[in-house]
N, C-alpha and C. Protein backbone atom coordinates (compact mmCIF):
# COMPACT_ATOMS: atom_id res chain seq x y z
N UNK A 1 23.78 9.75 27.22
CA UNK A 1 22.81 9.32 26.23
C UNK A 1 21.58 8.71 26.87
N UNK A 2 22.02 8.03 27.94
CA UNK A 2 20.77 7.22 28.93
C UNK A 2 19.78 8.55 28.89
N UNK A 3 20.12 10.02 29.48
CA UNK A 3 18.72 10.69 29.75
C UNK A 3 17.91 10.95 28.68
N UNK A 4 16.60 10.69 29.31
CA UNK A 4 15.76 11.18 27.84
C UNK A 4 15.44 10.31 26.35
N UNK A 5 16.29 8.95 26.61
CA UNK A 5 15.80 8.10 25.68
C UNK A 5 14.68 7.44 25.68
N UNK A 6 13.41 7.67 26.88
CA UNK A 6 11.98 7.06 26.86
C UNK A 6 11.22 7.57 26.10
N UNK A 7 11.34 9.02 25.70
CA UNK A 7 10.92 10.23 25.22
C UNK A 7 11.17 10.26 23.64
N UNK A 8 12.29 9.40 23.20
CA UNK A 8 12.19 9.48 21.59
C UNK A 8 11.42 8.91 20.73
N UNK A 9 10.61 8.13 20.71
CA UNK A 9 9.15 7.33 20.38
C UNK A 9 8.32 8.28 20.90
N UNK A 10 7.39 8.93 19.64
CA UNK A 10 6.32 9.61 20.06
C UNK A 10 5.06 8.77 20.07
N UNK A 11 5.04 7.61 20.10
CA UNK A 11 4.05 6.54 20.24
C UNK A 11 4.18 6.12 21.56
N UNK A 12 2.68 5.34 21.96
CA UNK A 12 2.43 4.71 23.21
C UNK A 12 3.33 3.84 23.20
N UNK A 13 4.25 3.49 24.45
CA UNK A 13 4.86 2.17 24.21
C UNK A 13 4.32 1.40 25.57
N UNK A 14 3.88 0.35 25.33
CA UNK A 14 3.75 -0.73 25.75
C UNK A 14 4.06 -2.17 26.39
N UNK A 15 4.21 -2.22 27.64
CA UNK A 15 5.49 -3.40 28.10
C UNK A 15 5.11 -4.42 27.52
N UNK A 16 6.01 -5.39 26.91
CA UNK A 16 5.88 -6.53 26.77
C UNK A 16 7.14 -7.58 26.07
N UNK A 17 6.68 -8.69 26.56
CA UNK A 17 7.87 -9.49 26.33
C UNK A 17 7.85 -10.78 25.43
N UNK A 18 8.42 -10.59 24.24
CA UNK A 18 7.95 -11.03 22.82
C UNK A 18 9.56 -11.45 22.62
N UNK A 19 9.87 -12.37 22.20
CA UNK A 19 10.81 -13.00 21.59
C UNK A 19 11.41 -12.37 20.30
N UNK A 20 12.35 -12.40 20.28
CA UNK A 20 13.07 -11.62 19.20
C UNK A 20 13.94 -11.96 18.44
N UNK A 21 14.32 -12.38 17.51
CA UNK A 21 15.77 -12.74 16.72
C UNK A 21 15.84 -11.62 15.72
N UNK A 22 17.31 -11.04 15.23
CA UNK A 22 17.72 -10.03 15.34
C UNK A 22 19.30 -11.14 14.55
N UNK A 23 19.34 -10.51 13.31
CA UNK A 23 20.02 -10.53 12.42
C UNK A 23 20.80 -9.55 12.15
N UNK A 24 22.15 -9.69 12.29
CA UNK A 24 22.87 -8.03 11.73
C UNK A 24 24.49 -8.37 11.40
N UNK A 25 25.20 -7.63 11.18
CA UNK A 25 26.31 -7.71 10.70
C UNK A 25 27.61 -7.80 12.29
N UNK A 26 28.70 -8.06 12.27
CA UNK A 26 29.39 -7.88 13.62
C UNK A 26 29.78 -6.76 13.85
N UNK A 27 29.60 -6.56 15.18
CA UNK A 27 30.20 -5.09 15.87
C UNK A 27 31.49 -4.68 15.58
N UNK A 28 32.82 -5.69 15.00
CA UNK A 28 33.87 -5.27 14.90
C UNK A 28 34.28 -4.82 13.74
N UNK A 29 33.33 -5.02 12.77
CA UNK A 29 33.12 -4.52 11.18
C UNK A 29 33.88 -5.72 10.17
N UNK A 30 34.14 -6.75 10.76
CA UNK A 30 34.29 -7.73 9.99
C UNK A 30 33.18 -8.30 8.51
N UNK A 31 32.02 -8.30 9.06
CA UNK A 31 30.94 -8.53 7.97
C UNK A 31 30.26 -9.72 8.25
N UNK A 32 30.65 -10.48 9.53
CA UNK A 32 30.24 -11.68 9.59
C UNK A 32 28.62 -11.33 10.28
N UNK A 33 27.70 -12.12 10.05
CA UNK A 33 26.48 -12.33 9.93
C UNK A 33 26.24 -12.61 11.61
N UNK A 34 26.05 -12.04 12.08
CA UNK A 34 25.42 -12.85 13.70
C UNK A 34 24.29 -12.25 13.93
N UNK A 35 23.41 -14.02 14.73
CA UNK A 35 22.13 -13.95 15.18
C UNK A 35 22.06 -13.69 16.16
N UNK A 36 21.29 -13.10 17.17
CA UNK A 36 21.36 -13.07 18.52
C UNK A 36 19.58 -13.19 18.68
N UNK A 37 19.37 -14.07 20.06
CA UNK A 37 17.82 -14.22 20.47
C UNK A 37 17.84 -13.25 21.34
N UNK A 38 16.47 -12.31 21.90
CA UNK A 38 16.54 -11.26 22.99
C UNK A 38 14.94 -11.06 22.97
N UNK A 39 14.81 -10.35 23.79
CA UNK A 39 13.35 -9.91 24.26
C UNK A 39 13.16 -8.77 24.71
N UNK A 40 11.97 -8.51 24.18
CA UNK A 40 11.73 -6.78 24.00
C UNK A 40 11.57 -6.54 25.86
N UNK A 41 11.91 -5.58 25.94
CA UNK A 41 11.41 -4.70 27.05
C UNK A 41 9.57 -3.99 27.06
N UNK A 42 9.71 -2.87 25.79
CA UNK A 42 8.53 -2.42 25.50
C UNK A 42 8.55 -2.62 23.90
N UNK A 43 7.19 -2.12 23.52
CA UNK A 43 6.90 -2.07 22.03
C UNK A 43 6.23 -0.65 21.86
N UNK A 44 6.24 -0.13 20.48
CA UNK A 44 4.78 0.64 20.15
C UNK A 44 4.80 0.17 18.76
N UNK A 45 3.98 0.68 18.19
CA UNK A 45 3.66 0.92 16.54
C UNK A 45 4.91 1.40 15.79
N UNK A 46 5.65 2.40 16.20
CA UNK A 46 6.89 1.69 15.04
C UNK A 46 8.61 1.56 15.79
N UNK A 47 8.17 1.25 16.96
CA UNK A 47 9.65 0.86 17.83
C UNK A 47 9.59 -0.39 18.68
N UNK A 48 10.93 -0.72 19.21
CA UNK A 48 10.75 -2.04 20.01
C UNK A 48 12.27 -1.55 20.93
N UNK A 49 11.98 -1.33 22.02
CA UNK A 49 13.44 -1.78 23.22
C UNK A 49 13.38 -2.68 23.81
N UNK A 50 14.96 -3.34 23.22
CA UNK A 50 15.04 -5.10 23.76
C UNK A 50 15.74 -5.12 24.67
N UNK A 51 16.25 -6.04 25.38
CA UNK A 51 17.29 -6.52 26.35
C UNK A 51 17.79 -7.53 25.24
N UNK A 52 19.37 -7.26 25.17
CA UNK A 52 20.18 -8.01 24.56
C UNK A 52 21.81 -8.56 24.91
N UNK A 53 22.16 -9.57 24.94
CA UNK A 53 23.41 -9.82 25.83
C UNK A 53 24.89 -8.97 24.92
N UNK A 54 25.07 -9.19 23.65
CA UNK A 54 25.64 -8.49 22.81
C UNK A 54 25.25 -6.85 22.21
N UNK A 55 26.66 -5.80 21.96
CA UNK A 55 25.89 -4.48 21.40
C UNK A 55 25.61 -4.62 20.16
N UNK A 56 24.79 -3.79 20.13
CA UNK A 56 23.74 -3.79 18.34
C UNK A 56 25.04 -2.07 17.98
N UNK A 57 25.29 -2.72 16.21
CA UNK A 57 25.75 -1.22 16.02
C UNK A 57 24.88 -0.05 15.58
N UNK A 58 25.17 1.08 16.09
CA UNK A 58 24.11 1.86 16.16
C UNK A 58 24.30 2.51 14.37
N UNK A 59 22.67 2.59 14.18
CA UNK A 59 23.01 3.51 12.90
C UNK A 59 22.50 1.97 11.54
N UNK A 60 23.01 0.90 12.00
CA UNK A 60 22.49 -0.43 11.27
C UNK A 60 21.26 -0.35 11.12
N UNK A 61 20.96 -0.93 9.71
CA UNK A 61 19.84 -1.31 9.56
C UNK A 61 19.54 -3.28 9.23
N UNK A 62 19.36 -3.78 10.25
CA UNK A 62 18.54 -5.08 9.76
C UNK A 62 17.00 -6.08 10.00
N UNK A 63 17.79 -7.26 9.67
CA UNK A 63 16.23 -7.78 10.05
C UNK A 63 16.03 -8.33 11.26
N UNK A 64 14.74 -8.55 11.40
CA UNK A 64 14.01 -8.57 13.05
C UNK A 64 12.79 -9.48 13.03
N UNK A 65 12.85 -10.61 13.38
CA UNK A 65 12.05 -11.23 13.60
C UNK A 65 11.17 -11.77 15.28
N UNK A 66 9.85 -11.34 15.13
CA UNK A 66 9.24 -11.04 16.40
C UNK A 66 8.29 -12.28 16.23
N UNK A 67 8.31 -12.91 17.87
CA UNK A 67 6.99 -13.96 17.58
C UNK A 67 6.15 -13.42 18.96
N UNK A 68 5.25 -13.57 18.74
CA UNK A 68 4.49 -12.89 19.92
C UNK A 68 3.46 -14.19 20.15
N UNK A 69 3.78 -14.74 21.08
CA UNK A 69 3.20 -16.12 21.78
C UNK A 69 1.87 -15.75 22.05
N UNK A 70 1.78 -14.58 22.81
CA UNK A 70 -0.04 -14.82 23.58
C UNK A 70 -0.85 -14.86 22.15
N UNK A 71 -0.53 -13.99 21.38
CA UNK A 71 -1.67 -14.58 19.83
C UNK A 71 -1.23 -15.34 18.83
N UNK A 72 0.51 -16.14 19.00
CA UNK A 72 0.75 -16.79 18.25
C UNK A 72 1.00 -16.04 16.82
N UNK A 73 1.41 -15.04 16.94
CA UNK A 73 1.82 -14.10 15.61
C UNK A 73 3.27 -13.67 15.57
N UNK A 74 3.55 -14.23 14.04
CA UNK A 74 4.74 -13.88 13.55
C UNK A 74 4.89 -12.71 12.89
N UNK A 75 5.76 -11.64 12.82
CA UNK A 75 6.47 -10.84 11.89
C UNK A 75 7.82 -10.37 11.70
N UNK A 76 8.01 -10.03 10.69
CA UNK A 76 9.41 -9.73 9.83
C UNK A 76 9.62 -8.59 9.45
N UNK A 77 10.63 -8.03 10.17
CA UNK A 77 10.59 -6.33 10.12
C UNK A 77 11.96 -6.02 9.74
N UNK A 78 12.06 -4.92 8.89
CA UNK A 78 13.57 -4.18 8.86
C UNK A 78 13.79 -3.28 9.94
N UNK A 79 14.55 -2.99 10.82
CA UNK A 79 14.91 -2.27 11.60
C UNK A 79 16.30 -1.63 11.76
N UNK A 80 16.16 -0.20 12.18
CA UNK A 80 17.33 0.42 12.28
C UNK A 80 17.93 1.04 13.96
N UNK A 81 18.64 0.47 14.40
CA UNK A 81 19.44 0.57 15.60
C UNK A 81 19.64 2.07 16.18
N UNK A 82 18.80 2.56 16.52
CA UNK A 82 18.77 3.93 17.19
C UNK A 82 20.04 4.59 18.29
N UNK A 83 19.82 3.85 19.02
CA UNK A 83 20.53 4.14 20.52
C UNK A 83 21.33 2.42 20.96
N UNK A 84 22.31 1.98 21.88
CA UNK A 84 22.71 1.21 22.68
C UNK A 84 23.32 1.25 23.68
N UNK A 85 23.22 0.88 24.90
CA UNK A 85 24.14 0.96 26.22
C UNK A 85 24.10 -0.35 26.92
N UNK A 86 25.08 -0.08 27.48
CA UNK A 86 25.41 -1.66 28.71
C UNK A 86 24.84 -0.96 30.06
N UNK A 87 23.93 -1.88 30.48
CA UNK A 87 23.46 -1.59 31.73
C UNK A 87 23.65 -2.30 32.96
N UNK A 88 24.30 -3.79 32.41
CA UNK A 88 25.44 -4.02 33.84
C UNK A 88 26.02 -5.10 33.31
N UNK A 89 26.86 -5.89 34.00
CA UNK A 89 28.17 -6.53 33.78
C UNK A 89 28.35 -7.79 33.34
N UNK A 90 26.92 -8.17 33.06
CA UNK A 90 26.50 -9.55 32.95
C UNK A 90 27.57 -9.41 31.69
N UNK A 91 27.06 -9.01 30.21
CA UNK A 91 26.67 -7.89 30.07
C UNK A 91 25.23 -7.46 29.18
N UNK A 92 24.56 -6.98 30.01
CA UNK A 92 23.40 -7.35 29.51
C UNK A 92 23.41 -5.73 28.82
N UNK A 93 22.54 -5.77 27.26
CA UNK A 93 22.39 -4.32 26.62
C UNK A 93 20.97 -4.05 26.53
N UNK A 94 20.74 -2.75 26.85
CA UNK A 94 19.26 -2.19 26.02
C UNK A 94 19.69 -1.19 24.53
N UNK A 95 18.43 -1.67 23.93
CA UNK A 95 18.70 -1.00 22.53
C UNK A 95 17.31 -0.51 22.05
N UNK A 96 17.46 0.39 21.37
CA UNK A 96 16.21 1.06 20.74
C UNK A 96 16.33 0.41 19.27
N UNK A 97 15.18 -0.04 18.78
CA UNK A 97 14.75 -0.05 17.54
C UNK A 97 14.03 0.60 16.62
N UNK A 98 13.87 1.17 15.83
CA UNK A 98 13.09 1.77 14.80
C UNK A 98 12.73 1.14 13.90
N UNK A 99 11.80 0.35 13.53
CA UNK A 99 10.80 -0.36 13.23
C UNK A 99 11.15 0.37 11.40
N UNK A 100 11.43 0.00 10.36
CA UNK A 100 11.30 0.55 9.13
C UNK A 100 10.51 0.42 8.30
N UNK A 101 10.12 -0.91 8.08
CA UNK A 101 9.44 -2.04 6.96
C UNK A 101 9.02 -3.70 7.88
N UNK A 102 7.52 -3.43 7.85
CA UNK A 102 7.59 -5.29 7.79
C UNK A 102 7.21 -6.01 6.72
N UNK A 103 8.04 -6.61 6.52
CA UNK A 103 8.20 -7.71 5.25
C UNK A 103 7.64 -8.96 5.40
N UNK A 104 6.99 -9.72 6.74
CA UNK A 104 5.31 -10.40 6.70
C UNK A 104 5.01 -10.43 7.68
N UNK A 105 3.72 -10.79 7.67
CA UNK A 105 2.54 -10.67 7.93
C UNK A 105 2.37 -8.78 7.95
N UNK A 106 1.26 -8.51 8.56
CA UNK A 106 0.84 -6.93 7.95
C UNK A 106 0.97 -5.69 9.33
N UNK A 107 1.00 -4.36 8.68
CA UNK A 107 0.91 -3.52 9.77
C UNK A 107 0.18 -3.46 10.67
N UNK A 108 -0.95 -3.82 10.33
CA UNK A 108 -2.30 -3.33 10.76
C UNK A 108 -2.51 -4.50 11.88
N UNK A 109 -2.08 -5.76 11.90
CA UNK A 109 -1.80 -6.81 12.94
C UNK A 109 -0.67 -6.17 13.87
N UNK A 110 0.06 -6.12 13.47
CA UNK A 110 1.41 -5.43 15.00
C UNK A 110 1.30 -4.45 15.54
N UNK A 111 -0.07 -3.45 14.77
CA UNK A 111 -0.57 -1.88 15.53
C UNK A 111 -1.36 -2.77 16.53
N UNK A 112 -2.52 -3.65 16.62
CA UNK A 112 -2.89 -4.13 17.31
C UNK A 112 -1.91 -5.02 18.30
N UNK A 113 -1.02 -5.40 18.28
CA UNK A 113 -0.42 -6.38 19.37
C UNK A 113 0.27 -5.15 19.91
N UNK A 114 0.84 -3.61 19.30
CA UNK A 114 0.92 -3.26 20.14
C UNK A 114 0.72 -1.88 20.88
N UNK A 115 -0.44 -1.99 20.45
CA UNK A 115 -1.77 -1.04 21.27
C UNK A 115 -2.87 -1.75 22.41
N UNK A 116 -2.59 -3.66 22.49
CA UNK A 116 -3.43 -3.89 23.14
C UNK A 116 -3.21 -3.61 24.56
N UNK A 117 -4.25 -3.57 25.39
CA UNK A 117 -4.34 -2.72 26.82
C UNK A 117 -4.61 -4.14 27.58
């Protein structure tokens, strides 16, 4: 699954490292609610790959809250869990996001944070 997952975002993506909380249900299908903090790897306009210590279940859809320090901007996004893998033993995960809905502040602010050069 690793090959070829840079390539599924047909948008510019962009390195950067933005704080993340990330709301979703448990991996074991219990239903219990867990938060986890993590930080993006890259961004574009409608994706985000994080580094995360726990797996995200793939195929979920939840919420995503991004603060992006250098301009001090908050947003609130629905997101749906694309891809996940363990990439070493810590155990640290990368995950793809798909960006669905942001629910505040506006699009047209997070195309800019992440298109800036």
């Amino acid at each position: 699954m690793q090959d070829g997952i840079d390539e599924l975002r047909s948008q510019k993506r962009r390195a950067g490292k933005y704080s993340i909380l990330i709301a979703h249900s448990s991996v074991d299908g219990k239903g219990v609610n867990v938060k986890q903090v993590c930080t993006t790897k890259d961004v574009s306009e409608r994706g985000l790959k994080v580094v995360i210590r726990k797996s995200l279940p793939v195929g979920e859809v939840f919420s995503i809250e991004v603060h992006a320090l250098k301009t001090d901007s908050y947003f609130k996004f629905k997101g749906e869990v694309k891809w996940c893998f363990e990439v070493d033993e810590i155990p640290t995960f990368f995950a793809g996001i798909k960006l669905i809905k942001i629910t505040e502040n506006s699009f047209d602010n997070w195309v800019k944070i992440a298109r800036d050069d």
